[in-house]
C-alpha atoms as a PDB file:
ATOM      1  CA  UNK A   1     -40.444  15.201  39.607  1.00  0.00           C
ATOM      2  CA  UNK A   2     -39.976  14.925  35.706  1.00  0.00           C
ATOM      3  CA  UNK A   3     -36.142  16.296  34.366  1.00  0.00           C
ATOM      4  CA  UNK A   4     -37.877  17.853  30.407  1.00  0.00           C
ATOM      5  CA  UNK A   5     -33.849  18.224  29.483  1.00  0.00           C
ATOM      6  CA  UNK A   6     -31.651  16.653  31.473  1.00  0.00           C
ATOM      7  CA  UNK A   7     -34.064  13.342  30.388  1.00  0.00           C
ATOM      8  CA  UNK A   8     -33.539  14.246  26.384  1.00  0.00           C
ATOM      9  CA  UNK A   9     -29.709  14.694  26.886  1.00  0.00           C
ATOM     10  CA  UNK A  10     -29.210  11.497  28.769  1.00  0.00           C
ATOM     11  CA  UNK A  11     -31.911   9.842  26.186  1.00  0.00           C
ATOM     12  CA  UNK A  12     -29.112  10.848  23.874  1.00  0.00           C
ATOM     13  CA  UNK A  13     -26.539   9.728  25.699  1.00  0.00           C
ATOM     14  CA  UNK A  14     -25.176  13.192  26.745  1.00  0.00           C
ATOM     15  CA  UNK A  15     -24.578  13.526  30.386  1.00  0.00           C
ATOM     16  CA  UNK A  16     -24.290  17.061  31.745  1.00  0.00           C
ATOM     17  CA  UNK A  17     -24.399  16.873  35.576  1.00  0.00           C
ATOM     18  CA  UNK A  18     -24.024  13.524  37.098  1.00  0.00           C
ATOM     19  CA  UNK A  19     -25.372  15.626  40.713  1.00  0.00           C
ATOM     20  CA  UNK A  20     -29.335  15.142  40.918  1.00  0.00           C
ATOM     21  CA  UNK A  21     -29.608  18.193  42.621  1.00  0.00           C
ATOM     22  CA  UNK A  22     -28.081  20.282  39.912  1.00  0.00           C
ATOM     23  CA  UNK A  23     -30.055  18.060  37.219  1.00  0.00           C
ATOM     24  CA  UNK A  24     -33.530  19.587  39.171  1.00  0.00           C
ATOM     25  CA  UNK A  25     -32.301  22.984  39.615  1.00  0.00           C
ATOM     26  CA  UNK A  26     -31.873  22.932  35.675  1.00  0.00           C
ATOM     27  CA  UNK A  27     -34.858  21.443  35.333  1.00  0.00           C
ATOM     28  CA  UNK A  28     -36.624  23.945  36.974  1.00  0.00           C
ATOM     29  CA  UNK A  29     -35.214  26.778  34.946  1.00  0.00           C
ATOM     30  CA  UNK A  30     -35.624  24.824  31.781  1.00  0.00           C
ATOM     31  CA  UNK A  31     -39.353  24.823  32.718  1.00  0.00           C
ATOM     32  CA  UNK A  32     -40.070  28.464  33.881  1.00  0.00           C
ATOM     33  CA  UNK A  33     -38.141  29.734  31.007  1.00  0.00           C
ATOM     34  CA  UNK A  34     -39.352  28.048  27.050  1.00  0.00           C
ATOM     35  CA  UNK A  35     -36.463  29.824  25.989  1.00  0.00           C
ATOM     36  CA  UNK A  36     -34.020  27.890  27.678  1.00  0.00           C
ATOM     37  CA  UNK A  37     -35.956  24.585  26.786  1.00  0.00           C
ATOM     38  CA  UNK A  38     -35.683  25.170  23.049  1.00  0.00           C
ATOM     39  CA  UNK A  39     -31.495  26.049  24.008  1.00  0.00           C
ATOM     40  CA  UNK A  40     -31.335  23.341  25.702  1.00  0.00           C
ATOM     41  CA  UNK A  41     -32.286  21.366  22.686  1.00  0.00           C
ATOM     42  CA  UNK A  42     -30.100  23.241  20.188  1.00  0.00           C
ATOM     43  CA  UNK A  43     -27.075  22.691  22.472  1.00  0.00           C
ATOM     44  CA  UNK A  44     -27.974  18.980  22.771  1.00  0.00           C
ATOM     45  CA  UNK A  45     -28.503  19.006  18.801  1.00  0.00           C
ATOM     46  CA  UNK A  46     -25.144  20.693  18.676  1.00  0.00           C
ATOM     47  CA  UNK A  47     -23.664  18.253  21.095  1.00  0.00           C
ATOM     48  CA  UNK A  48     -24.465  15.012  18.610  1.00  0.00           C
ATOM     49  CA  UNK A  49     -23.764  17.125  15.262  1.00  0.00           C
ATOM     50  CA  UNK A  50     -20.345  17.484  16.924  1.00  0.00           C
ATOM     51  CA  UNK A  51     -19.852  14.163  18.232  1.00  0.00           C
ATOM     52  CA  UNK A  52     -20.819  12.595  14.811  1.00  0.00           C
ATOM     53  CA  UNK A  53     -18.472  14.870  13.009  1.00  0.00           C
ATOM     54  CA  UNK A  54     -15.628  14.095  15.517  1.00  0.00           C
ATOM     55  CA  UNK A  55     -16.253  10.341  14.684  1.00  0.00           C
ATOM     56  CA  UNK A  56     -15.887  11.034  11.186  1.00  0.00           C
ATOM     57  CA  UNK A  57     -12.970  12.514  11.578  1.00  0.00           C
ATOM     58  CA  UNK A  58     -11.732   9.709  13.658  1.00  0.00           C
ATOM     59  CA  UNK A  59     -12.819   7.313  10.893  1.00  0.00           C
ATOM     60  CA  UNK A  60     -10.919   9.466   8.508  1.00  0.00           C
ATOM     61  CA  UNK A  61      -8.089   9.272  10.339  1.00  0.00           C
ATOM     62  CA  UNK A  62      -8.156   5.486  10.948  1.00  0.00           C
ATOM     63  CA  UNK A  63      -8.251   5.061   7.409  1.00  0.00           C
ATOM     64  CA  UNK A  64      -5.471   7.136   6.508  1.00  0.00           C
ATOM     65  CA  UNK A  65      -3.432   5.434   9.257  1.00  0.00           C
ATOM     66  CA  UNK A  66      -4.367   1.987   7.092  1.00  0.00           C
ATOM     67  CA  UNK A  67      -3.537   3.320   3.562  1.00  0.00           C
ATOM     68  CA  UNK A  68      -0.473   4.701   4.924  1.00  0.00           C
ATOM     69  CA  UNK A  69       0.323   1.423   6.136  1.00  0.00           C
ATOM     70  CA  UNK A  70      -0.345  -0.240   3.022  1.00  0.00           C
ATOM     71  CA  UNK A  71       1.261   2.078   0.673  1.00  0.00           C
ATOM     72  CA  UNK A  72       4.639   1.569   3.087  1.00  0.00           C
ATOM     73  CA  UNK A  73       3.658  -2.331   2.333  1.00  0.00           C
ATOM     74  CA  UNK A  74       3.901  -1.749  -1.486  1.00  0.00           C
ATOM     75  CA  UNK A  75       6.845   0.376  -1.271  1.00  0.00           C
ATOM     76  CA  UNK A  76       8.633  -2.573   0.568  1.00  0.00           C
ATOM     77  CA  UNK A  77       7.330  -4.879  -2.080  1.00  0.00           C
ATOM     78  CA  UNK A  78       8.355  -2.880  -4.822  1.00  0.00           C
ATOM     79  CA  UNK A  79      11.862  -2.795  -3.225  1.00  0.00           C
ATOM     80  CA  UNK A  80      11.861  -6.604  -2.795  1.00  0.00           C
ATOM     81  CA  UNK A  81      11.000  -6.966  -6.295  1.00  0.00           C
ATOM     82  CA  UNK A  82      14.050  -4.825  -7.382  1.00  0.00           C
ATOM     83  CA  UNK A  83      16.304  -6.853  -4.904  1.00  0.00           C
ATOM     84  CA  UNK A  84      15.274  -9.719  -6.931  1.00  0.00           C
ATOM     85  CA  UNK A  85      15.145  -8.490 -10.463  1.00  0.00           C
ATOM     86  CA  UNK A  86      19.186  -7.129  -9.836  1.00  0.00           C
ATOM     87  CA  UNK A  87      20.022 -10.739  -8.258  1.00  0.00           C
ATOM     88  CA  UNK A  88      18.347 -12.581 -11.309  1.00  0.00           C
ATOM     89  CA  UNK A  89      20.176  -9.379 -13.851  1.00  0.00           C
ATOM     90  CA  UNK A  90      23.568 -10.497 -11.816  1.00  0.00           C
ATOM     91  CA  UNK A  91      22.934 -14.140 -11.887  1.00  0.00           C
ATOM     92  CA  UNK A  92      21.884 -13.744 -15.930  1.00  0.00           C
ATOM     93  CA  UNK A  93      25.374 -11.572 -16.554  1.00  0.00           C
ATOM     94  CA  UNK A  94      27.159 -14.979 -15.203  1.00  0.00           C
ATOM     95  CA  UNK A  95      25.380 -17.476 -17.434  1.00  0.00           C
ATOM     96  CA  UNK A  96      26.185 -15.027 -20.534  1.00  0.00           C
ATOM     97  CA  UNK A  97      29.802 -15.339 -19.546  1.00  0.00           C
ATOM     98  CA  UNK A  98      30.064 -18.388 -18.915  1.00  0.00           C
ATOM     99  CA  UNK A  99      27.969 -19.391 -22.351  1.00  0.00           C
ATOM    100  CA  UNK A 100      30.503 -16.983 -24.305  1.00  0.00           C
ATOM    101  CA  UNK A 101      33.021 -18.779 -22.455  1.00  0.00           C
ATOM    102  CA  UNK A 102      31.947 -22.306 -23.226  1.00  0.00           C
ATOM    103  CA  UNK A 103      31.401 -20.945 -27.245  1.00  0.00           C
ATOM    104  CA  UNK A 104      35.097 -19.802 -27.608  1.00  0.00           C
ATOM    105  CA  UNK A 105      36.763 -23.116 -25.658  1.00  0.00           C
ATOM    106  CA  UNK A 106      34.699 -25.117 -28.229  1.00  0.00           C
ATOM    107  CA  UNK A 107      35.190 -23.338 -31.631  1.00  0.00           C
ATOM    108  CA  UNK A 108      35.101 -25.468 -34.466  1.00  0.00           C
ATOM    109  CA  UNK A 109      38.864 -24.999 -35.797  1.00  0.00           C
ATOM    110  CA  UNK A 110      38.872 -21.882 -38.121  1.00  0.00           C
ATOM    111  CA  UNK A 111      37.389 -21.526 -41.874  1.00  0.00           C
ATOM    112  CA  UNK A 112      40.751 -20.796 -43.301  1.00  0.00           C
ATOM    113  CA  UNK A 113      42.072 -24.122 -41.799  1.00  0.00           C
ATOM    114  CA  UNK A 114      39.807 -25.727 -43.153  1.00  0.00           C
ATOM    115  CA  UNK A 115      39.497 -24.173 -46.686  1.00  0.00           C
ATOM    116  CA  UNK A 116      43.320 -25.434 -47.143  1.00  0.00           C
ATOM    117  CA  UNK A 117      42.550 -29.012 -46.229  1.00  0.00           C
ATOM    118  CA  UNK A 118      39.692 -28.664 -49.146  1.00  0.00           C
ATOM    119  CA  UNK A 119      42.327 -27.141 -51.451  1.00  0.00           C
ATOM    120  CA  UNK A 120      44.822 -29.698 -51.034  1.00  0.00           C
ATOM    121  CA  UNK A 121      42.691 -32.191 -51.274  1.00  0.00           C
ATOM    122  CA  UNK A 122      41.272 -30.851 -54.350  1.00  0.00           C
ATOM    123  CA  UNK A 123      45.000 -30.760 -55.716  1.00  0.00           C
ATOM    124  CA  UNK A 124      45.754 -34.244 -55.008  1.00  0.00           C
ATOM    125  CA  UNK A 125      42.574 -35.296 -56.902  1.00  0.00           C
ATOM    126  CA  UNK A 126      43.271 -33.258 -59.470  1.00  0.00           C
ATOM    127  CA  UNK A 127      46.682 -34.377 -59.864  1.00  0.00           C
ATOM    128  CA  UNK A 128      45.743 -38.442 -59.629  1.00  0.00           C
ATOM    129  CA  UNK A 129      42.964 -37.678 -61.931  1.00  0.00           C
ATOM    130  CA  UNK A 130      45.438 -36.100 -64.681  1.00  0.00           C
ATOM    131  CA  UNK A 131      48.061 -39.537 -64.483  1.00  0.00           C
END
C-alpha cells in the first residue's frame, strides 16, 4: 500500500506518526479527500519554512553569543592596556624624579660664583698690567 503524505513528510525528514497503522489511516483520508492532500503539503511546506527560520534564528543567536564573547575579549584587552600604560606613566614619573634629582646634585657651581672669580681675575691682570 503506497503512504502519498506520510512518504513526502518523511522524504523531508518530518515524521508525524511513528505508528504504521495511523500512517495508513492518514493515508487513506489523504487519498479520498484532494483537499487534505494539497493541506497536507502546505502544512509540510509550513513545517520546513519554520524549521529553516528556527535555524536562522539559532544561527543568529550563536553568533551573537560569539561577538559578545569577543567584544568582552576587547574590553579585557583594553583594560590590560590601561593597566600597562598607568604602570609605564608611574614608572616614567620615577625616572623624571630621579633625572631632576641627579640635575640638582650635579649643578655646575652658580653663575654669580663664577662671574667673581672672572672679575678678580680681571683685577689682578689689570693691576700687574698697570706696574
Amino acid at each position: 500500500m503506497r503512504i502519498c503524505g506520510a512518504e513526502e513528510l518523511i522524504s523531508k525528514g518530518i515524521i508525524v506518526e511513528t505508528d504504521l497503522q495511523s500512517l495508513r489511516k492518514i493515508d487513506e483520508a489523504v487519498q479520498r479527500e484532494p483537499i487534505l492532500s494539497d493541506l497536507v503539503k502546505e502544512q509540510a511546506d509550513t513545517i520546513l519554512k519554520l524549521q529553516g527560520a528556527l535555524a536562522d534564528k539559532v544561527g543568529l543567536l550563536d553568533l551573537e553569543k560569539r561577538e559578545n564573547a569577543l567584544n568582552l575579549r576587547i574590553i579585557e584587552i583594553q583594560k590590560k592596556e590601561i593597566e600597562g600604560i598607568n604602570k609605564n606613566f608611574d614608572q616614567l614619573k620615577e625616572v623624571a624624579d630621579r633625572a631632576i634629582k641627579l640635575a640638582e646634585v650635579s649643578k655646575p657651581a652658580s653663575n654669580w660664583q663664577l662671574q667673581g672669580l672672572l672679575g678678580l681675575a680681571a683685577v689682578v691682570v689689570g693691576v700687574l698690567i698697570a706696574k
